[in-house]
Protein backbone atom coordinates (compact mmCIF):
# COMPACT_ATOMS: atom_id res chain seq x y z
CA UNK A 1 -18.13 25.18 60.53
CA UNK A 2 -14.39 24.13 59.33
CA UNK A 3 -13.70 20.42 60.02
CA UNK A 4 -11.62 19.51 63.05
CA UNK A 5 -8.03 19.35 62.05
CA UNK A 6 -7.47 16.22 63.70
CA UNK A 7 -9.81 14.82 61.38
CA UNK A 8 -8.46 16.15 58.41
CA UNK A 9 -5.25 14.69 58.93
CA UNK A 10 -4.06 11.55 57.14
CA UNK A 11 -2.57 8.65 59.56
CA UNK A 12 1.24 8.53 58.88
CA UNK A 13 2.64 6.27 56.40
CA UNK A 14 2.63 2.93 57.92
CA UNK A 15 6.48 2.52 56.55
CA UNK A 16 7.96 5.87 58.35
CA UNK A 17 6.15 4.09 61.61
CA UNK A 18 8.10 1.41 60.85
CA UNK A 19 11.61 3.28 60.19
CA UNK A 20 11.00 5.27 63.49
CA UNK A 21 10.60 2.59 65.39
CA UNK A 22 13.93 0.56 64.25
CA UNK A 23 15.36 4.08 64.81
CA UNK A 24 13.78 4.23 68.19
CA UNK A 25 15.23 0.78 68.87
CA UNK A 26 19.16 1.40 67.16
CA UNK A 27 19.52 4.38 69.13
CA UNK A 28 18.62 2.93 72.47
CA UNK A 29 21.07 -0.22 71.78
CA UNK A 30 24.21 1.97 71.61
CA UNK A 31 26.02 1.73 73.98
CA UNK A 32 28.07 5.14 74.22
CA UNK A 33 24.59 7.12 74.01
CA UNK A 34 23.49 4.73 76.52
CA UNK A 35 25.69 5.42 78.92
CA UNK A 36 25.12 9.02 78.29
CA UNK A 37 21.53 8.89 78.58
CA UNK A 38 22.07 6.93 82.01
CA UNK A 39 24.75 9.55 83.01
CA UNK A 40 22.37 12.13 82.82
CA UNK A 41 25.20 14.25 80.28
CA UNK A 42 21.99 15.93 78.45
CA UNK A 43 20.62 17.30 81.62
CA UNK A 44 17.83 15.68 83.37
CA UNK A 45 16.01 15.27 79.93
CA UNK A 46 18.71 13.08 78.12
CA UNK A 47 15.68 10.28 77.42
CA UNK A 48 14.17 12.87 75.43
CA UNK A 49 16.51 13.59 73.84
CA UNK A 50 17.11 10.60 72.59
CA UNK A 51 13.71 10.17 71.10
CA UNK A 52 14.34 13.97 69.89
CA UNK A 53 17.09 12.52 67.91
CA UNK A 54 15.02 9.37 66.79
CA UNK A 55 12.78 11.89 65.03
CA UNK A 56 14.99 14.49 63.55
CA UNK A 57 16.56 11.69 61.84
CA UNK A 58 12.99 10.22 60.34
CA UNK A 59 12.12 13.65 59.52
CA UNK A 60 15.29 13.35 57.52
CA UNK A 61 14.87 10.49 55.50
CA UNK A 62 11.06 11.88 55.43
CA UNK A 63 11.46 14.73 54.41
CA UNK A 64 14.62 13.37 51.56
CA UNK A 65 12.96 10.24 50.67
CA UNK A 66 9.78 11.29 49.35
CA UNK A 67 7.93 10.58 52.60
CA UNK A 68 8.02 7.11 51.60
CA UNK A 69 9.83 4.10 53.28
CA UNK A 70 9.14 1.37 50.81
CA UNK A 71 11.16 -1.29 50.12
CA UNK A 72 9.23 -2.08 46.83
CA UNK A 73 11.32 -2.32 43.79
CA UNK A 74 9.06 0.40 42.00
CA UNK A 75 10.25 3.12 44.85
CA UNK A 76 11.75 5.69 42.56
CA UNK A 77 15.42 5.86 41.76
CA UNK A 78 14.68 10.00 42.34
CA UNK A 79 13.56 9.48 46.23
CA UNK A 80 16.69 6.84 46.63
CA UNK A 81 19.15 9.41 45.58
CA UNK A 82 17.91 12.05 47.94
CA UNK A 83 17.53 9.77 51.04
CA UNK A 84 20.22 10.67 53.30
CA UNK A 85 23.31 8.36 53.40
CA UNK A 86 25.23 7.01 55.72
CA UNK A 87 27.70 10.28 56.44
CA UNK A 88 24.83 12.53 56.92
CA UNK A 89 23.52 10.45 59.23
CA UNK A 90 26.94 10.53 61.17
CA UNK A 91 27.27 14.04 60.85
CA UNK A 92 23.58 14.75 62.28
CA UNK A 93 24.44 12.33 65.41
CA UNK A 94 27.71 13.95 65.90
CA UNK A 95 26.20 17.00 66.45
CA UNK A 96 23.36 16.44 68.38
CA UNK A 97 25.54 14.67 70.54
CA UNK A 98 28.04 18.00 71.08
CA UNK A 99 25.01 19.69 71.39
CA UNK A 100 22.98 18.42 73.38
CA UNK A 101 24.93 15.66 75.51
CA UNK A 102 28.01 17.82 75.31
CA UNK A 103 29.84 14.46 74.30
CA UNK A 104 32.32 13.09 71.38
CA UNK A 105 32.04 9.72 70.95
CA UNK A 106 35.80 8.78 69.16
CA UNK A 107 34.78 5.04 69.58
CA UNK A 108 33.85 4.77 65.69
CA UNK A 109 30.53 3.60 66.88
CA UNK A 110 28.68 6.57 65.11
CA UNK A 111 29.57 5.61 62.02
CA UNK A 112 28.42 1.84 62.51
CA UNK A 113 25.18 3.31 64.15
CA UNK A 114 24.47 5.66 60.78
CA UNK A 115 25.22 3.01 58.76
CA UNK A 116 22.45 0.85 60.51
CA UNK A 117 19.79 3.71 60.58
CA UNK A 118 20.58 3.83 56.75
CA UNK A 119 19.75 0.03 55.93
CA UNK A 120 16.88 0.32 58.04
CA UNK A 121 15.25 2.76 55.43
CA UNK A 122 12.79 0.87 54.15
CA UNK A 123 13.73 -2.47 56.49
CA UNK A 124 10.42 -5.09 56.82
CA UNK A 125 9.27 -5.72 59.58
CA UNK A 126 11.42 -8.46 60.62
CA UNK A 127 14.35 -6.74 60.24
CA UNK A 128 13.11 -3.94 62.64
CA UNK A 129 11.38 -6.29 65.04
CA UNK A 130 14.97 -7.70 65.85
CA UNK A 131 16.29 -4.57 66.59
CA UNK A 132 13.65 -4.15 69.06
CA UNK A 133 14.10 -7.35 70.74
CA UNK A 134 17.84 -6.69 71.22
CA UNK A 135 16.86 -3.25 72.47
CA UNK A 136 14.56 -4.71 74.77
CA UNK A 137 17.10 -7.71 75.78
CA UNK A 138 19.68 -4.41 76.43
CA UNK A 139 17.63 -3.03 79.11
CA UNK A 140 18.70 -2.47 82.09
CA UNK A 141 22.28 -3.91 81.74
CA UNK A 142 25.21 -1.55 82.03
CA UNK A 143 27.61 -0.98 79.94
CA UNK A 144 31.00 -1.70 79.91
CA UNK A 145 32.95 1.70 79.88
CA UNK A 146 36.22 2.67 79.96
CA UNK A 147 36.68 6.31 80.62
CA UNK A 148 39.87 8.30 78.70
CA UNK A 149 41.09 11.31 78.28
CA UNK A 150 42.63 12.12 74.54
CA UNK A 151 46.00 10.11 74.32
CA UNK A 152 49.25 12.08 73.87
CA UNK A 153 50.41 9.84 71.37
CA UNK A 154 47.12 9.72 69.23
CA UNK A 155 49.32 10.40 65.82
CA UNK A 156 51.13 7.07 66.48
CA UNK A 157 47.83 5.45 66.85
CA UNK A 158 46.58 5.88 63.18
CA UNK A 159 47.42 2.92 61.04
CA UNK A 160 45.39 1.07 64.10
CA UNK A 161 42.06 1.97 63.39
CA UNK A 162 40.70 -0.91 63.27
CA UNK A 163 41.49 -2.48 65.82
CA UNK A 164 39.37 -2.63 69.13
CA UNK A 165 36.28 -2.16 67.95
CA UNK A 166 34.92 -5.27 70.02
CA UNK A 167 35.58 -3.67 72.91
CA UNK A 168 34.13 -1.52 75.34
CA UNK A 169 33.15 1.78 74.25
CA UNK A 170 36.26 4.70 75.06
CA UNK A 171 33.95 8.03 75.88
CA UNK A 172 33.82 11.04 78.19
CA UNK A 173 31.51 13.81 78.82
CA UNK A 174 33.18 17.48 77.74
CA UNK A 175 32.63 19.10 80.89
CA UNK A 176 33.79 16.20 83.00
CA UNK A 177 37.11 15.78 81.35
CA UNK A 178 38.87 18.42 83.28
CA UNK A 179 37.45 17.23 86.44
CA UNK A 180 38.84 13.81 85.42
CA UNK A 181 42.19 13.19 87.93
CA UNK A 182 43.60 9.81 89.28
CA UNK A 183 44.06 10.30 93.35
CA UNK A 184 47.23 9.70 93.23
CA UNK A 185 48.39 11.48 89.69
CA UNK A 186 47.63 14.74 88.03
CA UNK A 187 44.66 16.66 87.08
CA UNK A 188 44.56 16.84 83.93
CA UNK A 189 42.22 19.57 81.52
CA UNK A 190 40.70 19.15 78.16
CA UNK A 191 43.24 20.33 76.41
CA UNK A 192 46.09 17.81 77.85
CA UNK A 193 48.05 20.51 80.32
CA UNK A 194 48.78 19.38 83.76
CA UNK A 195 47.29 21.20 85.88
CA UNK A 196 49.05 22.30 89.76
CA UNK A 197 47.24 23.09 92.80
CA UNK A 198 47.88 24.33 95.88
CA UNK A 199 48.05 21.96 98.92
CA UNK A 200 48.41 18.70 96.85
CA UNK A 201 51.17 16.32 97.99
């Protein structure tokens, strides 16, 4: 009789546990995939896909790293040059979040967030245990939001980067930004054009 599977199967590395869960808990702290999770923009399964996300990127740094999260000083120079950096990371978020939430996030928050999932690659226990207590601390507050659509004057905008990012977090759902219209100004589309309806005063 071949042995059960199950049985065969070696318990995952205690340090990937660890990485997941301050992955878990990063994820669930930002604010602009808060609010879409809350929204509901990635359908009525937008939780999961936030833990979907959570574990492509461990499978990531997994599958990169060596399928070790060690912090030890004898981890292998090898496995630290393959472990995804910080731009991957913001690359994988950015499109998950197109595709799945149907959402761009121009706040610069996803490059903060993959620059936290990066340090917490091989993080103790400490480190990750605060990022669960702020996640847990986060629950169940809302989030300061301020909806936009693109600015017309975005090229004028560029040597102010910097600037703003204490502030609430600027985001819109795709699909909702040609809905988006003030009641007493124009509807505007996606793409910036005006558009004129029949009937409207």
């Amino acid at each position: 009789m071949p042995p059960d599977a199950a049985s065969t199967a070696s318990p995952p590395d205690p340090a990937l546990v660890l990485f997941a869960r301050g992955v878990i808990a990063r994820l669930e702290l930002w604010p602009a995939l808060r609010v879409a999770v809350e929204q509901g923009w990635g359908g009525p399964s937008s939780r999961e896909k936030r833990r979907w996300l959570a574990s492509e990127i461990v499978d990531a740094f997994d599958d990169e790293g060596g399928g070790r999260a060690s912090a030890s000083a004898s981890a292998s120079a090898s496995a630290a040059a393959s472990t995804p950096d910080a731009e991957y990371v913001a690359l994988m978020l950015v499109q998950v979040l197109e595709d799945e939430f149907d959402a761009s996030f121009e706040d610069g928050s996803v490059e903060a967030v993959a620059a936290d999932i990066v340090a917490l690659w091989g993080a103790g226990e400490d480190v990750v245990s605060e990022w669960e207590r702020k996640a847990e601390g986060a629950r169940g507050n809302k989030v300061d939001v301020r909806e936009g659509v693109g600015d017309e004057d975005e090229d004028e905008d560029d040597d102010d980067d910097d600037e703003g990012d204490d502030g609430p977090s600027q985001l819109m759902p795709a699909a909702s930004r040609a809905q988006r219209s003030d009641k007493h100004g124009p509807i505007t589309d996606e793409d910036g054009f005006t558009l004129v309806g029949k009937g409207r005063p």
